[in-house]
PDB file of N, CA and C in Angstrom:
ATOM      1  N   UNK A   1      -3.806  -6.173  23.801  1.00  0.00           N
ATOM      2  CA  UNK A   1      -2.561  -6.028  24.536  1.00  0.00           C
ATOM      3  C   UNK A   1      -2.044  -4.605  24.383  1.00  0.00           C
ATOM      4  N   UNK A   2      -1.709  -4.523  25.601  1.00  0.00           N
ATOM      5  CA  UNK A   2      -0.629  -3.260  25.647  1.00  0.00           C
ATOM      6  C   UNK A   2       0.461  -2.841  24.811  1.00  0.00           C
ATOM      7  N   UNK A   3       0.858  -1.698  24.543  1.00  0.00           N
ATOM      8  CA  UNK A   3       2.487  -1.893  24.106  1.00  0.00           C
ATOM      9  C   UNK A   3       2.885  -0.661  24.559  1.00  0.00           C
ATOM     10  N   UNK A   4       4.584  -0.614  24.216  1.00  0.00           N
ATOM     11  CA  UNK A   4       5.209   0.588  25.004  1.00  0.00           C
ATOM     12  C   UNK A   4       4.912   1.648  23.784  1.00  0.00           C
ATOM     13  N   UNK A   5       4.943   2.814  23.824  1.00  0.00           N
ATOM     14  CA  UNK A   5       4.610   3.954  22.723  1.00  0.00           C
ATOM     15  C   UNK A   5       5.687   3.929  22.177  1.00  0.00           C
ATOM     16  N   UNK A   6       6.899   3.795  22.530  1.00  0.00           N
ATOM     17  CA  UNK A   6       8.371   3.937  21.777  1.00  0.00           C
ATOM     18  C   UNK A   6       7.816   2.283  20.559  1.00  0.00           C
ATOM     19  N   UNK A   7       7.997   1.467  21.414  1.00  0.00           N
ATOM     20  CA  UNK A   7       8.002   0.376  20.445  1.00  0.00           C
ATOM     21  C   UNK A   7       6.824   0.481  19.715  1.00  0.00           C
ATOM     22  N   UNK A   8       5.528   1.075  19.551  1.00  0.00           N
ATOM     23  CA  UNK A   8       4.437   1.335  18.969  1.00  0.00           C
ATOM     24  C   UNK A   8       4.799   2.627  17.403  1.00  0.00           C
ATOM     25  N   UNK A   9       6.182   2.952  17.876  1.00  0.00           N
ATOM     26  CA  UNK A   9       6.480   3.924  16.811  1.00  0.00           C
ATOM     27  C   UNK A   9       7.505   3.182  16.285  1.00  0.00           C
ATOM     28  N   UNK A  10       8.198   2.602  16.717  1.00  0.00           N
ATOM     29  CA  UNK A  10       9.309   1.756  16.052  1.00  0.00           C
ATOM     30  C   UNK A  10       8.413   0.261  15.131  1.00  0.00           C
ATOM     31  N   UNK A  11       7.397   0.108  15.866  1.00  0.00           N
ATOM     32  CA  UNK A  11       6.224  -0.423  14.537  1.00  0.00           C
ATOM     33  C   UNK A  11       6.191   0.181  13.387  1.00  0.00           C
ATOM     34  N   UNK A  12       5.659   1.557  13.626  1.00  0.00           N
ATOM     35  CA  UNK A  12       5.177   1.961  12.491  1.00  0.00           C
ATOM     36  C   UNK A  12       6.056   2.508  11.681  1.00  0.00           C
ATOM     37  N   UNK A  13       6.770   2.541  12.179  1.00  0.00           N
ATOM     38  CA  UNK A  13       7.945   3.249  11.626  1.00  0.00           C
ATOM     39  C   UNK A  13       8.903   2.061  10.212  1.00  0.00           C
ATOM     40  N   UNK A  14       8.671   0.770  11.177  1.00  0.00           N
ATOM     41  CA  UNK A  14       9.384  -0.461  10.366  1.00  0.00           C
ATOM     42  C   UNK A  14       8.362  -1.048   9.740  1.00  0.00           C
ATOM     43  N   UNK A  15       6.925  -0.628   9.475  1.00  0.00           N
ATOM     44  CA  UNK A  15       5.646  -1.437   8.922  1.00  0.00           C
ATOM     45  C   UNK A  15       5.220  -2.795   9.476  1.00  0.00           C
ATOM     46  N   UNK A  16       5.262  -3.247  10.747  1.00  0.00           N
ATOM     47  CA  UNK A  16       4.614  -3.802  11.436  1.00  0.00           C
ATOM     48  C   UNK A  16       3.593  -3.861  12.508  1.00  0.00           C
ATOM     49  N   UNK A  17       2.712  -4.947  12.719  1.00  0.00           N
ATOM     50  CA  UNK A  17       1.712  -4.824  13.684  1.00  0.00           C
ATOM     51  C   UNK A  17       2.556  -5.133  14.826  1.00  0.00           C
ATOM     52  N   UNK A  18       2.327  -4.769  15.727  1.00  0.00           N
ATOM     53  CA  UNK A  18       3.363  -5.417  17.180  1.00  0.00           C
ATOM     54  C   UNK A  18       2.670  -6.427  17.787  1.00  0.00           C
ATOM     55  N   UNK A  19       3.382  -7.311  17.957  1.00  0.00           N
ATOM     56  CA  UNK A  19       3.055  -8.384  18.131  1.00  0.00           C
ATOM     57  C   UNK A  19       2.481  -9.626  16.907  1.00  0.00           C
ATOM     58  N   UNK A  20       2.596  -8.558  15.708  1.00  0.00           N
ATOM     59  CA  UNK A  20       2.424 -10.022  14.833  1.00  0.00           C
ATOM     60  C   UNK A  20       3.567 -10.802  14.107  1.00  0.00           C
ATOM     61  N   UNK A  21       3.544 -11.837  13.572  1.00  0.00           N
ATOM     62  CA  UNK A  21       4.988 -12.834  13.398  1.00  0.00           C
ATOM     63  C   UNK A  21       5.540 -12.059  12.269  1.00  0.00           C
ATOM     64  N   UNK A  22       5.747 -10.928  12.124  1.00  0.00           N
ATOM     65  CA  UNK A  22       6.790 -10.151  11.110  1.00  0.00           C
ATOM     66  C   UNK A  22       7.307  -9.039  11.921  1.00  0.00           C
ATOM     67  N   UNK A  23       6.711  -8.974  13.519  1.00  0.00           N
ATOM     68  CA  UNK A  23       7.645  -8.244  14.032  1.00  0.00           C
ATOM     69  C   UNK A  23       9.473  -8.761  14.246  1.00  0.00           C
ATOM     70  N   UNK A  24       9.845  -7.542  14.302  1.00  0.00           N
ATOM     71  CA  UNK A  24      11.277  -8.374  14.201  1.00  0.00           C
ATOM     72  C   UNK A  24      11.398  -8.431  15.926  1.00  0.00           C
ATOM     73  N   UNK A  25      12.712  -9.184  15.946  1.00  0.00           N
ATOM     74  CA  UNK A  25      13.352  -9.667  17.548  1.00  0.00           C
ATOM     75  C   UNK A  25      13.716  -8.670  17.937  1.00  0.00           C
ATOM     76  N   UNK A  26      13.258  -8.313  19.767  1.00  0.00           N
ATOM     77  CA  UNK A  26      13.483  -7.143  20.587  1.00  0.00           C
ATOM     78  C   UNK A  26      14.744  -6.353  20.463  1.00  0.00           C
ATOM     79  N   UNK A  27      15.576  -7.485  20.117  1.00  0.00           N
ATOM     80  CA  UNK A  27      17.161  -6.274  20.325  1.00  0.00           C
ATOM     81  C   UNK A  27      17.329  -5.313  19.300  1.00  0.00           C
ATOM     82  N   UNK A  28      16.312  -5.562  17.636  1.00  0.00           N
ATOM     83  CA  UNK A  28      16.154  -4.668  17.177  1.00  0.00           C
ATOM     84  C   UNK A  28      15.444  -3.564  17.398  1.00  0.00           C
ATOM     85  N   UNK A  29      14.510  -3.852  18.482  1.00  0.00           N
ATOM     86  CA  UNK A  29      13.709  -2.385  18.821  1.00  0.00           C
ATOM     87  C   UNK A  29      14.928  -1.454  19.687  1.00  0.00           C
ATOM     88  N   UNK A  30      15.232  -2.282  20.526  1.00  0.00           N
ATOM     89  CA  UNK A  30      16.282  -1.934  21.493  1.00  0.00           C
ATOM     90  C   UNK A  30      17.700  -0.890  20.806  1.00  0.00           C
ATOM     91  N   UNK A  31      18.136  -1.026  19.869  1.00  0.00           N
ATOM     92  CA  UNK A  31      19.386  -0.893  19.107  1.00  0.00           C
ATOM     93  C   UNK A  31      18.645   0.441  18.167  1.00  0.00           C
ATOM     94  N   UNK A  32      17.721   0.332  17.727  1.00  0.00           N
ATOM     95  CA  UNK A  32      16.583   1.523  17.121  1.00  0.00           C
ATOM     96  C   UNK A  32      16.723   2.755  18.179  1.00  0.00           C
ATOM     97  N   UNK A  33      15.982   2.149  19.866  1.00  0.00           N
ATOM     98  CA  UNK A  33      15.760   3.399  20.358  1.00  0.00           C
ATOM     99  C   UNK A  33      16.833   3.897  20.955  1.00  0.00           C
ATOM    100  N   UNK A  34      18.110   3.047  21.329  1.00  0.00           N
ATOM    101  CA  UNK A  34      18.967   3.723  21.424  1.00  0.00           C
ATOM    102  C   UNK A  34      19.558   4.960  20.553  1.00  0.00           C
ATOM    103  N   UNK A  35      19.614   4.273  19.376  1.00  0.00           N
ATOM    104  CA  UNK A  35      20.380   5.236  18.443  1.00  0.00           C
ATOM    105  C   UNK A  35      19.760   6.807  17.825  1.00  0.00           C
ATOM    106  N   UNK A  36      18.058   6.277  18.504  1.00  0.00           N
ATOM    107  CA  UNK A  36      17.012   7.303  18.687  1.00  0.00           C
ATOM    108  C   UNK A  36      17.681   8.694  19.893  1.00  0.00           C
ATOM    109  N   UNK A  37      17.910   7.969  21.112  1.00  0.00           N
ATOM    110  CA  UNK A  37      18.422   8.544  21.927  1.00  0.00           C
ATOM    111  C   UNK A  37      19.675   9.402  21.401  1.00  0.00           C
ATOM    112  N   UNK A  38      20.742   8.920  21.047  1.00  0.00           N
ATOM    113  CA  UNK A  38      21.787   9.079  20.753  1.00  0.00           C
ATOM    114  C   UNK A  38      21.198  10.481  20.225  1.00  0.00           C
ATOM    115  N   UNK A  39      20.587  10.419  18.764  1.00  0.00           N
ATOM    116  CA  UNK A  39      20.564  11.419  18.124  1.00  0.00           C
ATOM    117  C   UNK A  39      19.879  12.751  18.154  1.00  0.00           C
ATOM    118  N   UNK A  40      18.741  12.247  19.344  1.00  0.00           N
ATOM    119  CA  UNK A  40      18.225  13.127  20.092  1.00  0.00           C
ATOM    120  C   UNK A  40      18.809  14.180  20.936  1.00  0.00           C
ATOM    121  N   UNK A  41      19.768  13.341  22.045  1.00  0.00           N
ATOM    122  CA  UNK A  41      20.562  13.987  22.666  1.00  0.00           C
ATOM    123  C   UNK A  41      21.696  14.741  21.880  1.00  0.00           C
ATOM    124  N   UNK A  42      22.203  14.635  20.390  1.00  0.00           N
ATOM    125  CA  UNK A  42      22.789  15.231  19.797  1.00  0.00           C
ATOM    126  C   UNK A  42      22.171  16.665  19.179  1.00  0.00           C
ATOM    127  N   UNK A  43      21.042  16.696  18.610  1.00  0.00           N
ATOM    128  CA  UNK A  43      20.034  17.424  18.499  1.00  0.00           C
ATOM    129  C   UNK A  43      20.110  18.572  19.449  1.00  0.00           C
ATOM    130  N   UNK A  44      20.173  17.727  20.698  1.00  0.00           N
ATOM    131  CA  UNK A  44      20.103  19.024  22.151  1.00  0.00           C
ATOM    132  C   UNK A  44      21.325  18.982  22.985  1.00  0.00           C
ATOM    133  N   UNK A  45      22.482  19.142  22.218  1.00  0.00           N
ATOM    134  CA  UNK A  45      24.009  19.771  22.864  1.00  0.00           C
ATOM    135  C   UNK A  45      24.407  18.601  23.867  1.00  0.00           C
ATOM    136  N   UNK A  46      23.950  17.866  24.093  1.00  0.00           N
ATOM    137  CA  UNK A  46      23.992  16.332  25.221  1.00  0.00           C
ATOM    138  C   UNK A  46      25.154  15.773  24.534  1.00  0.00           C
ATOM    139  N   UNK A  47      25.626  15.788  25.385  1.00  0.00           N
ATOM    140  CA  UNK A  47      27.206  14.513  25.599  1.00  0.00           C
ATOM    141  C   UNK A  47      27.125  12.922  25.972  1.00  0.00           C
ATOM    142  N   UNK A  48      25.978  12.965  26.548  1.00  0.00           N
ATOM    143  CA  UNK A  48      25.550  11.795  27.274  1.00  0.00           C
ATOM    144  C   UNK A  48      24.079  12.278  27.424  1.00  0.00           C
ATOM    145  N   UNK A  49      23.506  10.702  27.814  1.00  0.00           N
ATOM    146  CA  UNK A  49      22.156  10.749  28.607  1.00  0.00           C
ATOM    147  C   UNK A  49      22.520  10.779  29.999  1.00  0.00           C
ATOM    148  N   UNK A  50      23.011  10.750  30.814  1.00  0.00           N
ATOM    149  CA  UNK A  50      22.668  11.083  32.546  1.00  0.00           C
ATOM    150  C   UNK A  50      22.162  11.985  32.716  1.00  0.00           C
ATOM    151  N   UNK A  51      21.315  11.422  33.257  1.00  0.00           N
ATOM    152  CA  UNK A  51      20.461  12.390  34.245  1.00  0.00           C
ATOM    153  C   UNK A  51      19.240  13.157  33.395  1.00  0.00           C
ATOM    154  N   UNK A  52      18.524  12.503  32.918  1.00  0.00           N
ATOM    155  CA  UNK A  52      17.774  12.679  31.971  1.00  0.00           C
ATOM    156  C   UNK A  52      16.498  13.098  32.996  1.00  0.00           C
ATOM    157  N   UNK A  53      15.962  13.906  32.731  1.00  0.00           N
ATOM    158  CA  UNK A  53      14.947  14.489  33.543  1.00  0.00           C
ATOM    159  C   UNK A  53      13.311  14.390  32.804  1.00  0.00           C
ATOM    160  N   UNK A  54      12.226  14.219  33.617  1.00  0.00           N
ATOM    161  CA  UNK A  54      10.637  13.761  33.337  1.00  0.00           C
ATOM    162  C   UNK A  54      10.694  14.648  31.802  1.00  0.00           C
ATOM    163  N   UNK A  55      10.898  15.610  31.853  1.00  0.00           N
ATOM    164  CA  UNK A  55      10.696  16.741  30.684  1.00  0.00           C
ATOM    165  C   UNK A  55      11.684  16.050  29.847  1.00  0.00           C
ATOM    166  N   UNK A  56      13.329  15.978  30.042  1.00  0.00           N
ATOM    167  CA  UNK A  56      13.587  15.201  28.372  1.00  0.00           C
ATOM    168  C   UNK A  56      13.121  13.865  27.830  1.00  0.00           C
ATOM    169  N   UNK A  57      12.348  13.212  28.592  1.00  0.00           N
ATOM    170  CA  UNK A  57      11.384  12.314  28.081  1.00  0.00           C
ATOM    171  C   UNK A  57      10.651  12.545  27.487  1.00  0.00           C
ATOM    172  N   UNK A  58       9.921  13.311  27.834  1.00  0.00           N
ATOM    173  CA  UNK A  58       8.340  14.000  27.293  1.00  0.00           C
ATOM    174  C   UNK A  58       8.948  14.951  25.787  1.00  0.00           C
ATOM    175  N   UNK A  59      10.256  15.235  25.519  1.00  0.00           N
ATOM    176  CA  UNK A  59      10.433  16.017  24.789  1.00  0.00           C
ATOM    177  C   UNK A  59      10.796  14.990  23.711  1.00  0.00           C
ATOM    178  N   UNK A  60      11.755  13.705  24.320  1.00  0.00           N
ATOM    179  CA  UNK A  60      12.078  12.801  22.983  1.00  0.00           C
ATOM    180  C   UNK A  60      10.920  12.173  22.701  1.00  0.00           C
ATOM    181  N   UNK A  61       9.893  11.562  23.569  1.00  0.00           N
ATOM    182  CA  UNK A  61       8.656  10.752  22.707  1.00  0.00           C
ATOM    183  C   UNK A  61       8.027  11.863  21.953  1.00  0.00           C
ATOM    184  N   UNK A  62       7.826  13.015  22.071  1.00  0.00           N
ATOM    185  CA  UNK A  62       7.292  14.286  20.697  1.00  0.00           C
ATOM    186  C   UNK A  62       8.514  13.945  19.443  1.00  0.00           C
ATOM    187  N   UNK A  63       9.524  14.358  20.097  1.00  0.00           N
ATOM    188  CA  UNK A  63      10.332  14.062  18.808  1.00  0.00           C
ATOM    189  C   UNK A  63      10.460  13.284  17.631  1.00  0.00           C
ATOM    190  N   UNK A  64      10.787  11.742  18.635  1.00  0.00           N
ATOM    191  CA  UNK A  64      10.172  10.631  17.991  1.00  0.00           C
ATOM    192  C   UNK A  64       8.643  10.346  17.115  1.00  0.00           C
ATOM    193  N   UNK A  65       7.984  10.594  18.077  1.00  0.00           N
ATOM    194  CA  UNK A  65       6.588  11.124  17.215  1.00  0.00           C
ATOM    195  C   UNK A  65       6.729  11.280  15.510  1.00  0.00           C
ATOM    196  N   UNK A  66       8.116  12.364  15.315  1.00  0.00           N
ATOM    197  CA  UNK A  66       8.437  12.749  13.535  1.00  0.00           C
ATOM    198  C   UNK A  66       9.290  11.923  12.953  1.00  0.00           C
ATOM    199  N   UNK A  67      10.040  10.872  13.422  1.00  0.00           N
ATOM    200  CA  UNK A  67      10.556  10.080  12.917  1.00  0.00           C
ATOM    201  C   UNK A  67      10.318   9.076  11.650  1.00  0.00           C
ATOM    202  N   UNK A  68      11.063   8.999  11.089  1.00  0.00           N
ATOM    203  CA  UNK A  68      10.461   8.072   9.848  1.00  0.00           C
ATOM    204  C   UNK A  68      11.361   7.366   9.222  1.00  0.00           C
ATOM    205  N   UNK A  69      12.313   7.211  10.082  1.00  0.00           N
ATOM    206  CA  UNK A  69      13.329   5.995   9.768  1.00  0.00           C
ATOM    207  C   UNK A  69      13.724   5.120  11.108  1.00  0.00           C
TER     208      UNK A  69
END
């Protein structure tokens, strides 16, 4: 099976296989990458996410990439 790369780092990040019965329930991935966002966009002078463009994507999944909490 597939998985999304965000939630594939929010695996490894929390020491689980995705998709096995110690993953935790979605709204915790959900509530993770938000606050991922959040701090990202803080990182880069952002007030908000609108209008988030192909490139600040490509820049937060690198970011994320170093994450370890």
């Amino acid at each position: 099976m597939n998985y999304q790369p965000r939630y594939i780092q929010f695996a490894r990040v929390r020491g689980f296989e995705p998709g096995s019965p110690d993953a935790p329930l979605m709204h915790e991935f959900i509530s993770w990458v938000r606050l991922k966002w959040a701090l990202w966009a803080g990182l880069h002078g952002r007030k908000n996410l609108y209008g988030l463009t192909a490139e600040d994507h490509k820049a937060f999944d690198e970011w994320l990439k170093g994450e370890v909490e």
